[in-house]
N, C-alpha and C. Protein backbone atom coordinates (compact mmCIF):
# COMPACT_ATOMS: atom_id res chain seq x y z
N UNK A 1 -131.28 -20.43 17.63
CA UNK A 1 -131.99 -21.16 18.68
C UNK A 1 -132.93 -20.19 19.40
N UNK A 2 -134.28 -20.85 20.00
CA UNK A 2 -135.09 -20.15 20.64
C UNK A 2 -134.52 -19.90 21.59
N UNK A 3 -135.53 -18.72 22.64
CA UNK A 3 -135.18 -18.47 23.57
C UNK A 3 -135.61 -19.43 24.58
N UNK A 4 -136.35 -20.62 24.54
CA UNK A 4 -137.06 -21.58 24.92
C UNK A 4 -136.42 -22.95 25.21
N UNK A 5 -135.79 -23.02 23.97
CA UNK A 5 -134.86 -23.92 23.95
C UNK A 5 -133.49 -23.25 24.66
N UNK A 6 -132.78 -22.43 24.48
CA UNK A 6 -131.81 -22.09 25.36
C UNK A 6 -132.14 -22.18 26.64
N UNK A 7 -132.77 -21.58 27.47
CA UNK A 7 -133.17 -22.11 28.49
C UNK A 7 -133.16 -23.53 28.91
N UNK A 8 -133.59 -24.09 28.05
CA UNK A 8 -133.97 -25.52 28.55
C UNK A 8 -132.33 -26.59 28.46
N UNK A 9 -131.60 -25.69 27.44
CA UNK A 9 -130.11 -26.24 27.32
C UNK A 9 -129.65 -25.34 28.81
N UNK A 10 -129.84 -24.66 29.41
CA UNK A 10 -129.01 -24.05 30.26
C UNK A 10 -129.07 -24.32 31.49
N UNK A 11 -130.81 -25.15 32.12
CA UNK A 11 -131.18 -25.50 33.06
C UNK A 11 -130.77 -26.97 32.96
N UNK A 12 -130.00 -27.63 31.87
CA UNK A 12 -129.82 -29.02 31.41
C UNK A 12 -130.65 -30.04 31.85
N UNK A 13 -131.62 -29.64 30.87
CA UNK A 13 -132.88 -30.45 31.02
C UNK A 13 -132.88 -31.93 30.18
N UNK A 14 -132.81 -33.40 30.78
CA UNK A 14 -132.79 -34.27 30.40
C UNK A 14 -133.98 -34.77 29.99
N UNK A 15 -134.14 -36.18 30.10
CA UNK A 15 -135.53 -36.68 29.79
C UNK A 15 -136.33 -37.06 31.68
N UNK A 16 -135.15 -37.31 32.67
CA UNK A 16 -135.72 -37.48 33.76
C UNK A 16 -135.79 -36.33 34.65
N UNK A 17 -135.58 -35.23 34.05
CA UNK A 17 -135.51 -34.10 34.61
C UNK A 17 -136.78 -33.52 34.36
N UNK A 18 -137.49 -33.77 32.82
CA UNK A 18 -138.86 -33.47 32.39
C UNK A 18 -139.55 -34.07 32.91
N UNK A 19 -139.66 -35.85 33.18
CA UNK A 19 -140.52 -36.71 33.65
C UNK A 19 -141.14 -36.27 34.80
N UNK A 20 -139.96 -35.63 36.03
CA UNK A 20 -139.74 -35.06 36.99
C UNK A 20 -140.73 -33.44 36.99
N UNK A 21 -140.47 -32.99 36.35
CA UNK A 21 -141.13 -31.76 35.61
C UNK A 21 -142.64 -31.26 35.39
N UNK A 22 -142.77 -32.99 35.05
CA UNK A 22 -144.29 -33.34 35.07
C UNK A 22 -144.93 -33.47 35.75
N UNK A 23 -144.62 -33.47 37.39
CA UNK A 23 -145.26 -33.13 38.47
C UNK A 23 -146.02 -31.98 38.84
N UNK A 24 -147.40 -32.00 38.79
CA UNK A 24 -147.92 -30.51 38.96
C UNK A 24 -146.88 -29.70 40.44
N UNK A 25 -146.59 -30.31 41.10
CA UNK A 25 -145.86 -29.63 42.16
C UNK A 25 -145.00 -29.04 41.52
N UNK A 26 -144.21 -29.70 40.86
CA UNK A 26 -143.09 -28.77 40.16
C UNK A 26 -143.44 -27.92 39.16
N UNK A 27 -144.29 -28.14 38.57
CA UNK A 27 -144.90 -26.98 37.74
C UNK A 27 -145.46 -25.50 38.80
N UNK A 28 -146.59 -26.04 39.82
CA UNK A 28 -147.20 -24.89 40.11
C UNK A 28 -146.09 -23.84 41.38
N UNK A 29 -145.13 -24.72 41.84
CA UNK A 29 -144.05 -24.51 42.69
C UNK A 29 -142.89 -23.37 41.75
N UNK A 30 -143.00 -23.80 40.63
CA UNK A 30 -141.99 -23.39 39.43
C UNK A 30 -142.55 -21.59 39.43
N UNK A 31 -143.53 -21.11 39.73
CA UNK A 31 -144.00 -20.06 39.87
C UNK A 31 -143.78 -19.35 40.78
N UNK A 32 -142.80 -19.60 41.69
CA UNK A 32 -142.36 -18.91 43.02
C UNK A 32 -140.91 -18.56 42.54
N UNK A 33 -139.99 -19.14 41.22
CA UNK A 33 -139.19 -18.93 40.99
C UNK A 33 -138.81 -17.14 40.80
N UNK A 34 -139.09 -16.77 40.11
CA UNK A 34 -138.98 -15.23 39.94
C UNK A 34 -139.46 -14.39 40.52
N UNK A 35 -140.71 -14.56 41.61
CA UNK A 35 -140.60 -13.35 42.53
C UNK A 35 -139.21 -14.09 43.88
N UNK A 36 -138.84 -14.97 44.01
CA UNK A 36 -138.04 -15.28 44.89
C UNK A 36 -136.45 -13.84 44.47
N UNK A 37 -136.49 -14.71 43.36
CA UNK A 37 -135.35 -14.17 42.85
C UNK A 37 -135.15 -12.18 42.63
N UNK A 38 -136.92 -11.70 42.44
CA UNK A 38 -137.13 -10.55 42.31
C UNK A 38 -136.31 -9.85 43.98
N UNK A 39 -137.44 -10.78 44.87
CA UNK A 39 -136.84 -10.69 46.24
C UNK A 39 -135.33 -10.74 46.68
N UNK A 40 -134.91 -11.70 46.06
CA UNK A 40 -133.56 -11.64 46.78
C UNK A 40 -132.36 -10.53 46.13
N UNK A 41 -132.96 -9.76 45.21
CA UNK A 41 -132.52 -8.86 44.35
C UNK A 41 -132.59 -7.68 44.82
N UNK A 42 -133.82 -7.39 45.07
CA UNK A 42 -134.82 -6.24 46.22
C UNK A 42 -133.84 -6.14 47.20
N UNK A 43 -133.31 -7.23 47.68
CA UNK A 43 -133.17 -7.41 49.50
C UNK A 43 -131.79 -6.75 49.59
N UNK A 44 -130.89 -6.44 48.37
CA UNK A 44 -129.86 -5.33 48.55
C UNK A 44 -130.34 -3.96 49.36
N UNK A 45 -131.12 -3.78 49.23
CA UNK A 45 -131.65 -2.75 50.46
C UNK A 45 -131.45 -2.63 51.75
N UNK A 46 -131.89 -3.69 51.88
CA UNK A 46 -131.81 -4.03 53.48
C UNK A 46 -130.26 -4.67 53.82
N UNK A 47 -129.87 -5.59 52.78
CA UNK A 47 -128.60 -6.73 53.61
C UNK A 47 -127.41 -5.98 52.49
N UNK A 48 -127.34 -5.39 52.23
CA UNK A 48 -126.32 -5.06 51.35
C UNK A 48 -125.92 -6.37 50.13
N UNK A 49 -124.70 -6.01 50.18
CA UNK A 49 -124.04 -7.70 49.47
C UNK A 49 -124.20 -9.20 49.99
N UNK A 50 -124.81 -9.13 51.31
CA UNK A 50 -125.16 -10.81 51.37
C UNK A 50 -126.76 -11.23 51.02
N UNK A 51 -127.41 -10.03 50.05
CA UNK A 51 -128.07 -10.34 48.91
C UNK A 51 -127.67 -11.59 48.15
N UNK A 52 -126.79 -11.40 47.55
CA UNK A 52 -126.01 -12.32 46.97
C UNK A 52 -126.61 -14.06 47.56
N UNK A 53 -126.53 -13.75 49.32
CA UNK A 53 -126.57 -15.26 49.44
C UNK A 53 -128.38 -15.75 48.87
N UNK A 54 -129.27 -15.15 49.21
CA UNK A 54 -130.68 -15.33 48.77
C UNK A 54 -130.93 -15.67 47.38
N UNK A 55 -129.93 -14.55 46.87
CA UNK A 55 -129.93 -14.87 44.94
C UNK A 55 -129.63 -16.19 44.83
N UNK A 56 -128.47 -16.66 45.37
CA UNK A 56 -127.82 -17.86 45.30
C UNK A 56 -129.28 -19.30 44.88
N UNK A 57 -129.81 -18.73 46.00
CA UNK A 57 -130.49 -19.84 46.98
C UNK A 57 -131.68 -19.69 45.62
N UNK A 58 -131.79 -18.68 45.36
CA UNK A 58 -133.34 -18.46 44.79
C UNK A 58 -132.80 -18.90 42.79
N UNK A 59 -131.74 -18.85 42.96
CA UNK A 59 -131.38 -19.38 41.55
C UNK A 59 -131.01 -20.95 41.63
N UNK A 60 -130.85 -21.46 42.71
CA UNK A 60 -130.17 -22.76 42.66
C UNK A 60 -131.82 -23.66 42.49
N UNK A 61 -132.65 -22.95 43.80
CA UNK A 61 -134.43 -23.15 43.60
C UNK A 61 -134.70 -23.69 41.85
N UNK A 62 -134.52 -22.40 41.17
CA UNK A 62 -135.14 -22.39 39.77
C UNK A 62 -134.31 -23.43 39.40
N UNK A 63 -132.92 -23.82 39.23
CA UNK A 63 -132.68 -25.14 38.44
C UNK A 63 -133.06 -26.28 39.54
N UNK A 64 -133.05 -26.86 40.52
CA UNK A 64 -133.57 -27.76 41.23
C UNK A 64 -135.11 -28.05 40.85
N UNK A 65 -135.83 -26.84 40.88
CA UNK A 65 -137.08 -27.15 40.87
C UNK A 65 -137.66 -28.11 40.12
N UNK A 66 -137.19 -28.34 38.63
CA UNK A 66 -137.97 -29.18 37.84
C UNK A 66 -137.43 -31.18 38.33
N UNK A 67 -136.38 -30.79 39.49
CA UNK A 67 -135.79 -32.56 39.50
C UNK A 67 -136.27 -32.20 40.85
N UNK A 68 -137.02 -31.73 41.37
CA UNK A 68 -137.11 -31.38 43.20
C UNK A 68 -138.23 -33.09 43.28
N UNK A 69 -139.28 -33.12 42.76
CA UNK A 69 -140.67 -33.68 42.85
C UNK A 69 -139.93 -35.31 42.14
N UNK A 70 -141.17 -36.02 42.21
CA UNK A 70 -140.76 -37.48 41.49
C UNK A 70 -141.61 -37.46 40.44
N UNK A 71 -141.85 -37.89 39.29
CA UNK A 71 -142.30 -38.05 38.46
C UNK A 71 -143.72 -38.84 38.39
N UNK A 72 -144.71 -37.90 37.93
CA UNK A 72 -146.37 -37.86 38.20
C UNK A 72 -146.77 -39.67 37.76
N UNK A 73 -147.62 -39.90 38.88
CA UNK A 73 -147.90 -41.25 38.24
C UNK A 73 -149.06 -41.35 37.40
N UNK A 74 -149.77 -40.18 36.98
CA UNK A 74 -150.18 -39.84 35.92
C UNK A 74 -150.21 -38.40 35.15
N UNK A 75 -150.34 -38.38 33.86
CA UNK A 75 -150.28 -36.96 33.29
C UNK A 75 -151.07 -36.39 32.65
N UNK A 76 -152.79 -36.93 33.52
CA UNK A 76 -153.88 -36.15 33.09
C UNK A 76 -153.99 -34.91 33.68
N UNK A 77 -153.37 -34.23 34.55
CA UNK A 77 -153.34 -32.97 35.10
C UNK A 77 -152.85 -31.97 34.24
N UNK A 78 -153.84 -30.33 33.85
CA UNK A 78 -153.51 -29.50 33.28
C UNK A 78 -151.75 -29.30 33.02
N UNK A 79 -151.13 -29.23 34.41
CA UNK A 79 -149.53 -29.19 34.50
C UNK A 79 -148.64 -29.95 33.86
N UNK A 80 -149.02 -31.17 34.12
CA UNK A 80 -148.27 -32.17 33.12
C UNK A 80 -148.30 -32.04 31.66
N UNK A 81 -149.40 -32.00 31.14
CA UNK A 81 -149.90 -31.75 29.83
C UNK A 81 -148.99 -30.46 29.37
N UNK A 82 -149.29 -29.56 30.24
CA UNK A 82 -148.80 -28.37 29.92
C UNK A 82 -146.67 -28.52 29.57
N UNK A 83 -146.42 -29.23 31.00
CA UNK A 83 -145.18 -29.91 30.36
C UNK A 83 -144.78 -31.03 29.29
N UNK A 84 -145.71 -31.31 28.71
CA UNK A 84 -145.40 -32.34 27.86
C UNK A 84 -145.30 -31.50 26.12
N UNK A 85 -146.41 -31.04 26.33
CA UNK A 85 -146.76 -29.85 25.47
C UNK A 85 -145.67 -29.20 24.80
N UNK A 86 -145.07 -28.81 26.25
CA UNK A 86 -143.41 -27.83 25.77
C UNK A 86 -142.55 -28.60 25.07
N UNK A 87 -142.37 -29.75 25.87
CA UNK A 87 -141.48 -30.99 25.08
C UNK A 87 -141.44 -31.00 23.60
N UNK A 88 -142.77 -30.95 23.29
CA UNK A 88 -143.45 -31.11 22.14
C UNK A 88 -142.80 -30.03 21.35
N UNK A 89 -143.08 -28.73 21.54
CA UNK A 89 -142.72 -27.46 21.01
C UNK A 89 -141.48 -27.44 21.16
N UNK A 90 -140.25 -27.87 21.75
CA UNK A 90 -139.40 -27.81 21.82
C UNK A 90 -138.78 -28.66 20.19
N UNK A 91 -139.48 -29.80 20.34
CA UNK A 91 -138.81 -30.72 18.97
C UNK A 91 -139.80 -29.99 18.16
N UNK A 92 -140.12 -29.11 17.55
CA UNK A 92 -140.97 -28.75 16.59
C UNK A 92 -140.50 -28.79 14.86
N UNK A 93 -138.92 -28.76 15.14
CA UNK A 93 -137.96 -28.98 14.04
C UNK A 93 -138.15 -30.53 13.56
N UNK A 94 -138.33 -31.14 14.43
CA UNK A 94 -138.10 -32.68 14.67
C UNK A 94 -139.38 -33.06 14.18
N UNK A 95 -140.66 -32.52 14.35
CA UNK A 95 -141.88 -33.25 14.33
C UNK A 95 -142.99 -32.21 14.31
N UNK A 96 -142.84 -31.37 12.96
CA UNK A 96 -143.85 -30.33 12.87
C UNK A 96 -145.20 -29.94 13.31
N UNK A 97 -145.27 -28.88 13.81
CA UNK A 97 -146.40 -28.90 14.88
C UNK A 97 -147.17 -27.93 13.85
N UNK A 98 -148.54 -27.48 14.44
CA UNK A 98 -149.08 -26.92 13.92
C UNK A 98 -148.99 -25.13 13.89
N UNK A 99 -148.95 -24.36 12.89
CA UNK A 99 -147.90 -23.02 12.79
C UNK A 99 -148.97 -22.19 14.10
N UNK A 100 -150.36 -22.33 13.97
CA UNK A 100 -150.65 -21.34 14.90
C UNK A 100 -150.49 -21.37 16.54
N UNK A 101 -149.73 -22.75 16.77
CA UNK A 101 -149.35 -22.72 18.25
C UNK A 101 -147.76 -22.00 17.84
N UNK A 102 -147.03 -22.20 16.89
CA UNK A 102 -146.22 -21.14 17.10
C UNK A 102 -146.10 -19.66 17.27
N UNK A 103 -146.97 -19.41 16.25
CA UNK A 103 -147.32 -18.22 16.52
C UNK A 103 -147.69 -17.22 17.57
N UNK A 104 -148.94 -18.22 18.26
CA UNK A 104 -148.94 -17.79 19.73
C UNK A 104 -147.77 -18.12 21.06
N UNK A 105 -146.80 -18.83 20.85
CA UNK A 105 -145.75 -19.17 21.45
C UNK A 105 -144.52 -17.83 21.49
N UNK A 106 -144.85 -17.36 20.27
CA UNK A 106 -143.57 -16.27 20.07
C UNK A 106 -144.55 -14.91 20.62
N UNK A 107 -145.71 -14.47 20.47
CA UNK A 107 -146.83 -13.78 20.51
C UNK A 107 -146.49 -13.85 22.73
N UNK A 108 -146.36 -14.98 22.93
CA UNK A 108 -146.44 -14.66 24.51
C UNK A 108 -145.13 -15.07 25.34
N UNK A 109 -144.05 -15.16 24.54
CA UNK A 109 -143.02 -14.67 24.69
C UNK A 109 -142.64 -13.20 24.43
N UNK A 110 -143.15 -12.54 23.68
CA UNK A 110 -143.19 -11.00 23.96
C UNK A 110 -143.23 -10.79 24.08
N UNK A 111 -144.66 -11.03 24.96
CA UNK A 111 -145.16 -10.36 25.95
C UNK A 111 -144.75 -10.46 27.66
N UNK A 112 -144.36 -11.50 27.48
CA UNK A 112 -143.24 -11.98 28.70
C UNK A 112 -141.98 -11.18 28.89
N UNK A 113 -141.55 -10.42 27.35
CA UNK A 113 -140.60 -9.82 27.90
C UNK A 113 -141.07 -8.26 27.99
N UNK A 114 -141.88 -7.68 27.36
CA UNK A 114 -142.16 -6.74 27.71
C UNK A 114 -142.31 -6.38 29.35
N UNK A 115 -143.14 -7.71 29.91
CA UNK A 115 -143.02 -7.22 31.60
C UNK A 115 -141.54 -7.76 32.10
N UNK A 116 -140.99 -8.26 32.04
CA UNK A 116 -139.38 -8.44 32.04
C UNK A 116 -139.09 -7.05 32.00
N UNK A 117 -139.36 -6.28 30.91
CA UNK A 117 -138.65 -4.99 30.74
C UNK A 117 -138.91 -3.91 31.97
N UNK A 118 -140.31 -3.70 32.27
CA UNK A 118 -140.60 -3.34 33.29
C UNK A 118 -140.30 -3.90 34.64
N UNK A 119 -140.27 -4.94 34.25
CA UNK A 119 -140.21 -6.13 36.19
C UNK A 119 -138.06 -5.20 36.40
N UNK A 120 -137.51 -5.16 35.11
CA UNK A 120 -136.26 -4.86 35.63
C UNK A 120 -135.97 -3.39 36.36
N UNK A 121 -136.98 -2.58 35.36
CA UNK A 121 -136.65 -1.45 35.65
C UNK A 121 -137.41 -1.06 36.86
N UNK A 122 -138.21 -1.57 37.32
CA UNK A 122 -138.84 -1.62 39.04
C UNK A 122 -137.58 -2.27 39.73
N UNK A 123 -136.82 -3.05 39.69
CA UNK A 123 -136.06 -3.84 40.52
C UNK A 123 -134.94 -2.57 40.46
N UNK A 124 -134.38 -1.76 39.52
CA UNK A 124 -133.25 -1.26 39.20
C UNK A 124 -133.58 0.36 40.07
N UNK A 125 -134.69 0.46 39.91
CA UNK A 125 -134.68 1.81 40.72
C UNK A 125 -135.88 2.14 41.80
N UNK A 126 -135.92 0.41 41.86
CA UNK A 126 -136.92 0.39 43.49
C UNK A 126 -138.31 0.75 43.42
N UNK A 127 -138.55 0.62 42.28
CA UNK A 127 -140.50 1.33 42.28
C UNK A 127 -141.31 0.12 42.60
N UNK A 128 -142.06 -0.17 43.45
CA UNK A 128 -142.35 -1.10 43.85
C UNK A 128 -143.95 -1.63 42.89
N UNK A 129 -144.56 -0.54 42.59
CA UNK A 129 -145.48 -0.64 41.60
C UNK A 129 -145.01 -1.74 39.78
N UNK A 130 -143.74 -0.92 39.64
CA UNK A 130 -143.07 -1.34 38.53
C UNK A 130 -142.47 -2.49 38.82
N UNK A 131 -142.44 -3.37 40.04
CA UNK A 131 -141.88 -4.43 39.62
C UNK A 131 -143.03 -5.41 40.05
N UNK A 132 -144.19 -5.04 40.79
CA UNK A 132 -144.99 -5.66 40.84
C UNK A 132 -146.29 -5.92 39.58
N UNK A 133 -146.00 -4.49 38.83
CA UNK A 133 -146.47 -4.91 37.50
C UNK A 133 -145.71 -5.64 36.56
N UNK A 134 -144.34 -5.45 36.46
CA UNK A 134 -143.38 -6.23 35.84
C UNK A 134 -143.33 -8.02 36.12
N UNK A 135 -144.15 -8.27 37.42
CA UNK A 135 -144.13 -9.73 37.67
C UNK A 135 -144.98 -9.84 36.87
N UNK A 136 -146.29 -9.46 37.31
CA UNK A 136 -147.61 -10.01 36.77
C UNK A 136 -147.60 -9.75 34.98
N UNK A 137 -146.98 -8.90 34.34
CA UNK A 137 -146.87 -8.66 33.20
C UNK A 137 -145.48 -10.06 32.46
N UNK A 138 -145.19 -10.40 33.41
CA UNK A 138 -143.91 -11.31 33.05
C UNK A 138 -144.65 -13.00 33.35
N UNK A 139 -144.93 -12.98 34.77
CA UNK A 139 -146.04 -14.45 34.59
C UNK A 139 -147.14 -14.81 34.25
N UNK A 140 -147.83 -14.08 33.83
CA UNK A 140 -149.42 -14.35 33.18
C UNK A 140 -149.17 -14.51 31.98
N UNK A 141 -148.05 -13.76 30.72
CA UNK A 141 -148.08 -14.97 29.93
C UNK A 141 -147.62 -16.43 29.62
N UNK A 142 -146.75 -16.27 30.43
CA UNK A 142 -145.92 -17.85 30.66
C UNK A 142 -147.54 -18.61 31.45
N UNK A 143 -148.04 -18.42 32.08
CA UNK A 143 -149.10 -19.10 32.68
C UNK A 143 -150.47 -19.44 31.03
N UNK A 144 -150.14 -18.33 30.39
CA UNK A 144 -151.04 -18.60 29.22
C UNK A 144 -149.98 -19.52 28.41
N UNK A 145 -148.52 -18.83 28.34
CA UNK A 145 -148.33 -19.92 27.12
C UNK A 145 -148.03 -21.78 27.79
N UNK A 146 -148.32 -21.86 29.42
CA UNK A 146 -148.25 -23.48 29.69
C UNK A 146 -149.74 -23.73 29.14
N UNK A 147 -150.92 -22.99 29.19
CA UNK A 147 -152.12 -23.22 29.18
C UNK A 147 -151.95 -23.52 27.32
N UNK A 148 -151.57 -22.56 26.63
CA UNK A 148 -151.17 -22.97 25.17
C UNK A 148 -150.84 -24.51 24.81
N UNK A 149 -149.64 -24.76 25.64
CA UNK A 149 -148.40 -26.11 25.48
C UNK A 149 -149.54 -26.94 25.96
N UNK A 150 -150.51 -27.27 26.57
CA UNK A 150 -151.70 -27.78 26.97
C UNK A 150 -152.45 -28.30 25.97
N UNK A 151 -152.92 -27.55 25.54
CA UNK A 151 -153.62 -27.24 23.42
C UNK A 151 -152.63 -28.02 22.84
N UNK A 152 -151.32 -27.76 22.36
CA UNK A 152 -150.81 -28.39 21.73
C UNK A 152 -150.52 -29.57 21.90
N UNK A 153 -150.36 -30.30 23.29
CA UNK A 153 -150.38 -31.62 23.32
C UNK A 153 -151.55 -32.01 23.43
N UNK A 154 -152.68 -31.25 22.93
CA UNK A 154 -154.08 -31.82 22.85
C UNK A 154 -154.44 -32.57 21.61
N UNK A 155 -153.47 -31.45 20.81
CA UNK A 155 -153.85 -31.31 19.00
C UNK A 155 -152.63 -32.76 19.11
N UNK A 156 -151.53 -32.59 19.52
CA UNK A 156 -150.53 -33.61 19.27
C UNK A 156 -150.45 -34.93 19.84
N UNK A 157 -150.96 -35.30 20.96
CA UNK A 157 -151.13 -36.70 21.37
C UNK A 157 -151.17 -37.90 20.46
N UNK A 158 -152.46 -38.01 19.97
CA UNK A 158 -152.29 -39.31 19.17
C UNK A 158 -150.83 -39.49 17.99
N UNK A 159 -150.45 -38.29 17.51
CA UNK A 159 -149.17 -38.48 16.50
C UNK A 159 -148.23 -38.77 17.23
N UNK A 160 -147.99 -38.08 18.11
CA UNK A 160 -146.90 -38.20 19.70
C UNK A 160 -146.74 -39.76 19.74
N UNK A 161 -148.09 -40.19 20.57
CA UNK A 161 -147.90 -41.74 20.99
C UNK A 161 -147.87 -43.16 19.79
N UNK A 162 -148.14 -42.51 18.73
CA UNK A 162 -148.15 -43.72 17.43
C UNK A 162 -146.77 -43.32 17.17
N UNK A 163 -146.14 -41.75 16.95
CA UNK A 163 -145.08 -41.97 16.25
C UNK A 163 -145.06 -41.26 15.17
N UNK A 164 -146.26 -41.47 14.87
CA UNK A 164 -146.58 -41.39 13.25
C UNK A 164 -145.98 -39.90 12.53
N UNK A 165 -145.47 -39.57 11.40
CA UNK A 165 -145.30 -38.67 10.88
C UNK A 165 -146.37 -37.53 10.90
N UNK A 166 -146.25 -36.37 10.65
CA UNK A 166 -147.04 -35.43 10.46
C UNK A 166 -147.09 -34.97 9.21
């Protein structure tokens, strides 16, 4: 299993949880998730162990976030698309997509973790440079690969809404 799909089993993502999802609010809101969490990680500095309570708060954020909003009463907005997109890539087993959005899917997941790698090791020994490059190295490709999942429900729409085989 992807790392994409695990996630999405772990945040137990339904179908009204996506619908929900599809709210640009919850999409562009969904981007405060990990520096929150960077923060409340950081904040052992200052509060010792009731760090802990911020983490709490800033992890409960990231699974709430996608059921926080109501479901877009339309889904011509970049965000939506961009969530529908994923949907899409998610069943890719189910309803073959085209290989070069995979490609770039795994291509900026790598790159996502590469600043992951850095975003940790700024958090782990306080360099404030390193975890502020570690964000921006960690969300700019997730911001490219929603802009990707975008494309792909561009290329995928009409098969999507007929049904139709690929």
């Amino acid at each position: 299993m992807d790392i994409v799909a695990r996630a999405e089993r772990i945040m137990g993502m339904d179908d009204d949880a996506w619908a929900r999802h599809a709210n640009p609010w919850s999409v562009y809101s969904r981007f405060s998730c990990l520096p929150l969490i960077v923060l409340a990680i950081w904040s052992r500095v200052w509060i010792g162990w009731w760090c802990l309570i911020p983490l709490a708060a800033a992890l409960f954020w990231t699974w709430y976030n996608p059921r926080a909003f109501a479901a877009p009463l339309t889904t011509d907005s970049w965000a939506s698309k961009g969530v529908m997109g994923e949907r899409i890539y998610l069943a890719r087993n189910l309803r073959p997509i085209p290989s070069h959005h995979i490609r770039m899917a795994h291509v900026l997941m790598w790159l996502s973790g590469g600043g992951m790698v850095i975003l940790l090791f700024g958090v782990i020994v306080l360099d404030p440079w390193a975890t502020v490059a570690g964000l921006i190295g960690t969300i700019m490709p997730k911001v490219w690969f929603v802009d990707r999942m975008v494309w792909l429900y561009t290329d995928m729409q009409d098969e999507v809404r007929s049904g139709a085989p690929r």
